[in-house]
C-alpha atoms as a PDB file:
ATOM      1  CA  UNK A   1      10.643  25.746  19.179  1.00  0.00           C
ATOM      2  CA  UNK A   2      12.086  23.359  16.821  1.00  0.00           C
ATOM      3  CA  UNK A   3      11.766  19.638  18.600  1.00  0.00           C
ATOM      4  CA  UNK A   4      13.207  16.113  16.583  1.00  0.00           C
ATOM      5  CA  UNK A   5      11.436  12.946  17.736  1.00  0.00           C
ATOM      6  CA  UNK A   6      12.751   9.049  16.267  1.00  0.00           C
ATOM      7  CA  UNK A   7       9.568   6.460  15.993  1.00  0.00           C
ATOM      8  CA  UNK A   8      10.215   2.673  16.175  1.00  0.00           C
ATOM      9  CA  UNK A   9       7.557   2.063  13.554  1.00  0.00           C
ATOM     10  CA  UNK A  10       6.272  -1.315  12.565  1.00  0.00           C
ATOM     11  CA  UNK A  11       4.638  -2.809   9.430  1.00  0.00           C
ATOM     12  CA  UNK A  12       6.576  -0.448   6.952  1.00  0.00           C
ATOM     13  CA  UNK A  13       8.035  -2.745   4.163  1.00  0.00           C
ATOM     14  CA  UNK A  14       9.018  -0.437   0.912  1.00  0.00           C
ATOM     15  CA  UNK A  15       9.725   2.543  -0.615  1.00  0.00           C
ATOM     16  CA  UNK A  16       6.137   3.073  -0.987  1.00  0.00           C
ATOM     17  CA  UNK A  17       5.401   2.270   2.551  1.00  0.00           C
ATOM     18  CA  UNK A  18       8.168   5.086   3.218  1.00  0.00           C
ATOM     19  CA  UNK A  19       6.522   7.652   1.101  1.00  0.00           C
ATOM     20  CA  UNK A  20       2.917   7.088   2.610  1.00  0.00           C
ATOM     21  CA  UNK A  21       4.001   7.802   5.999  1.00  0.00           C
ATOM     22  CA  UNK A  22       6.324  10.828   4.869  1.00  0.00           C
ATOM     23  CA  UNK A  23       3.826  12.457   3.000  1.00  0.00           C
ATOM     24  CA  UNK A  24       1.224  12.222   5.878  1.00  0.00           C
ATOM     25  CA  UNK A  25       3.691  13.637   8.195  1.00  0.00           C
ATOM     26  CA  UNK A  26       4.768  16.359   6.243  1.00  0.00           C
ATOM     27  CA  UNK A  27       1.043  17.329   5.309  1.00  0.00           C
ATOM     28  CA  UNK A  28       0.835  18.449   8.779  1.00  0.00           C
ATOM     29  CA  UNK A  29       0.970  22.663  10.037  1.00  0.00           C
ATOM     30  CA  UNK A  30       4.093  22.283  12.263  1.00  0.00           C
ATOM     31  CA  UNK A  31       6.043  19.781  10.250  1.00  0.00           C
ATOM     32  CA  UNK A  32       9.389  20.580   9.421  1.00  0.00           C
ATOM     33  CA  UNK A  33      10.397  17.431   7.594  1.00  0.00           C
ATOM     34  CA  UNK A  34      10.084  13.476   8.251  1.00  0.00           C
ATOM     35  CA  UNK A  35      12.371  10.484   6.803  1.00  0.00           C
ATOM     36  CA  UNK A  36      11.659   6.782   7.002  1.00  0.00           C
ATOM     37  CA  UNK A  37      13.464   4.288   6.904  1.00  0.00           C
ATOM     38  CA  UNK A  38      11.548   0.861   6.054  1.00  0.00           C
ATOM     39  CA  UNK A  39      14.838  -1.106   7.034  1.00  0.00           C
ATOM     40  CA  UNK A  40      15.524   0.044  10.784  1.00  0.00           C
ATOM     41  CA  UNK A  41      12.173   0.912  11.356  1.00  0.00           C
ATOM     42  CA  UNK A  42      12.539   4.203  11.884  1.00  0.00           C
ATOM     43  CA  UNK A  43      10.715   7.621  11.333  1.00  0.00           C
ATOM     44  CA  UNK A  44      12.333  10.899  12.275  1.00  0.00           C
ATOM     45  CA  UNK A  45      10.341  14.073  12.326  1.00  0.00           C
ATOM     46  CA  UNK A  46      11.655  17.507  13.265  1.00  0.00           C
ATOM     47  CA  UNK A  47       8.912  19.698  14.216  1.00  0.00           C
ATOM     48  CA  UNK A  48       7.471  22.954  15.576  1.00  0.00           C
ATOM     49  CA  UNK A  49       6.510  21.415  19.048  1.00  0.00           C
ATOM     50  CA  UNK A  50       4.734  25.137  19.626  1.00  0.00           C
ATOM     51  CA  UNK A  51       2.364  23.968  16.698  1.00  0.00           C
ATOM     52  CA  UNK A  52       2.068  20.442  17.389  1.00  0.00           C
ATOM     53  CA  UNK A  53       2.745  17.479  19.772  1.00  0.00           C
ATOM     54  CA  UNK A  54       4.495  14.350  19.534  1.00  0.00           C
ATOM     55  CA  UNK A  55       0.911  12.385  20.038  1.00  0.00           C
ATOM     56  CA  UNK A  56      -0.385  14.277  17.366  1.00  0.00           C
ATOM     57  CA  UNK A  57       2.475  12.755  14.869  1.00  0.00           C
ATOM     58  CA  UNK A  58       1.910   9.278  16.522  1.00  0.00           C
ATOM     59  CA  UNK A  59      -1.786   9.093  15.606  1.00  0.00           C
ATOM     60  CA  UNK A  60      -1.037   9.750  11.730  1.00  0.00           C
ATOM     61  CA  UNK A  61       1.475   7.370  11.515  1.00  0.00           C
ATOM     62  CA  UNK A  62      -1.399   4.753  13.077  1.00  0.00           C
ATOM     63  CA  UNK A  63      -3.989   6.204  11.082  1.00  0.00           C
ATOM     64  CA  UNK A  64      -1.536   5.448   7.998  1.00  0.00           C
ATOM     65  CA  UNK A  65      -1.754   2.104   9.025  1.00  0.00           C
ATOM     66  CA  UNK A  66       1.461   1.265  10.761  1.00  0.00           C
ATOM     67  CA  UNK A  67       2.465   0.781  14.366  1.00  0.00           C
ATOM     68  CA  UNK A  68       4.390   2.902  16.974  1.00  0.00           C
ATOM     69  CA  UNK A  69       6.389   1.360  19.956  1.00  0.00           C
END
Protein backbone atom coordinates (compact mmCIF):
# COMPACT_ATOMS: atom_id res chain seq x y z
CA UNK A 1 0.00 0.00 0.00
CA UNK A 2 1.27 3.20 -1.21
CA UNK A 3 1.64 5.63 2.12
CA UNK A 4 3.08 9.68 1.73
CA UNK A 5 4.67 10.97 4.94
CA UNK A 6 5.99 15.13 5.20
CA UNK A 7 9.27 15.45 7.66
CA UNK A 8 9.98 18.81 9.40
CA UNK A 9 13.69 18.32 8.88
CA UNK A 10 16.36 20.49 10.37
CA UNK A 11 19.97 21.40 9.47
CA UNK A 12 19.37 21.11 5.59
CA UNK A 13 20.87 24.34 4.01
CA UNK A 14 21.45 23.71 -0.01
CA UNK A 15 20.90 22.03 -2.95
CA UNK A 16 23.47 19.65 -1.94
CA UNK A 17 22.04 19.16 1.44
CA UNK A 18 18.73 18.34 -0.66
CA UNK A 19 20.35 15.79 -2.81
CA UNK A 20 22.12 13.89 0.17
CA UNK A 21 18.99 13.25 1.89
CA UNK A 22 17.05 12.38 -1.47
CA UNK A 23 19.42 10.04 -2.60
CA UNK A 24 19.52 8.17 0.80
CA UNK A 25 15.86 7.97 0.77
CA UNK A 26 15.41 6.80 -2.51
CA UNK A 27 18.28 4.10 -2.08
CA UNK A 28 15.87 2.39 0.06
CA UNK A 29 13.56 -1.16 -1.15
CA UNK A 30 10.10 0.46 -0.64
CA UNK A 31 10.84 3.97 -1.75
CA UNK A 32 8.75 5.39 -4.22
CA UNK A 33 10.25 8.85 -4.47
CA UNK A 34 11.39 11.70 -1.87
CA UNK A 35 11.71 15.68 -2.47
CA UNK A 36 13.33 18.20 -0.17
CA UNK A 37 12.97 21.23 0.22
CA UNK A 38 16.00 23.06 2.11
CA UNK A 39 13.75 26.29 2.40
CA UNK A 40 10.52 25.00 4.35
CA UNK A 41 12.22 22.30 5.80
CA UNK A 42 10.52 19.77 4.41
CA UNK A 43 10.99 16.11 3.08
CA UNK A 44 8.16 14.22 1.46
CA UNK A 45 8.45 10.55 0.78
CA UNK A 46 5.78 8.35 -0.79
CA UNK A 47 6.37 4.86 0.03
CA UNK A 48 5.43 1.17 0.05
CA UNK A 49 4.44 1.15 3.85
CA UNK A 50 4.07 -2.95 3.20
CA UNK A 51 7.97 -2.76 2.61
CA UNK A 52 8.93 -0.25 5.01
CA UNK A 53 7.96 2.02 7.98
CA UNK A 54 7.94 5.56 8.60
CA UNK A 55 10.80 5.00 11.50
CA UNK A 56 12.75 3.29 9.12
CA UNK A 57 12.82 6.63 6.76
CA UNK A 58 13.36 8.76 9.97
CA UNK A 59 16.59 7.00 10.98
CA UNK A 60 18.27 7.68 7.41
CA UNK A 61 17.45 11.05 7.34
CA UNK A 62 19.37 11.20 11.07
CA UNK A 63 21.95 8.98 9.97
CA UNK A 64 22.42 11.59 6.96
CA UNK A 65 23.05 13.94 9.49
CA UNK A 66 19.99 16.07 9.82
CA UNK A 67 17.19 16.30 12.34
CA UNK A 68 13.49 15.17 12.41
CA UNK A 69 10.73 16.92 14.55
Amino acid sequence: MTESVIFTVTGMKCGGCENNVIEKLTALDGVISAVANCKENHVSVEFDAEKIEIEDLEDVIIAAGFGVE
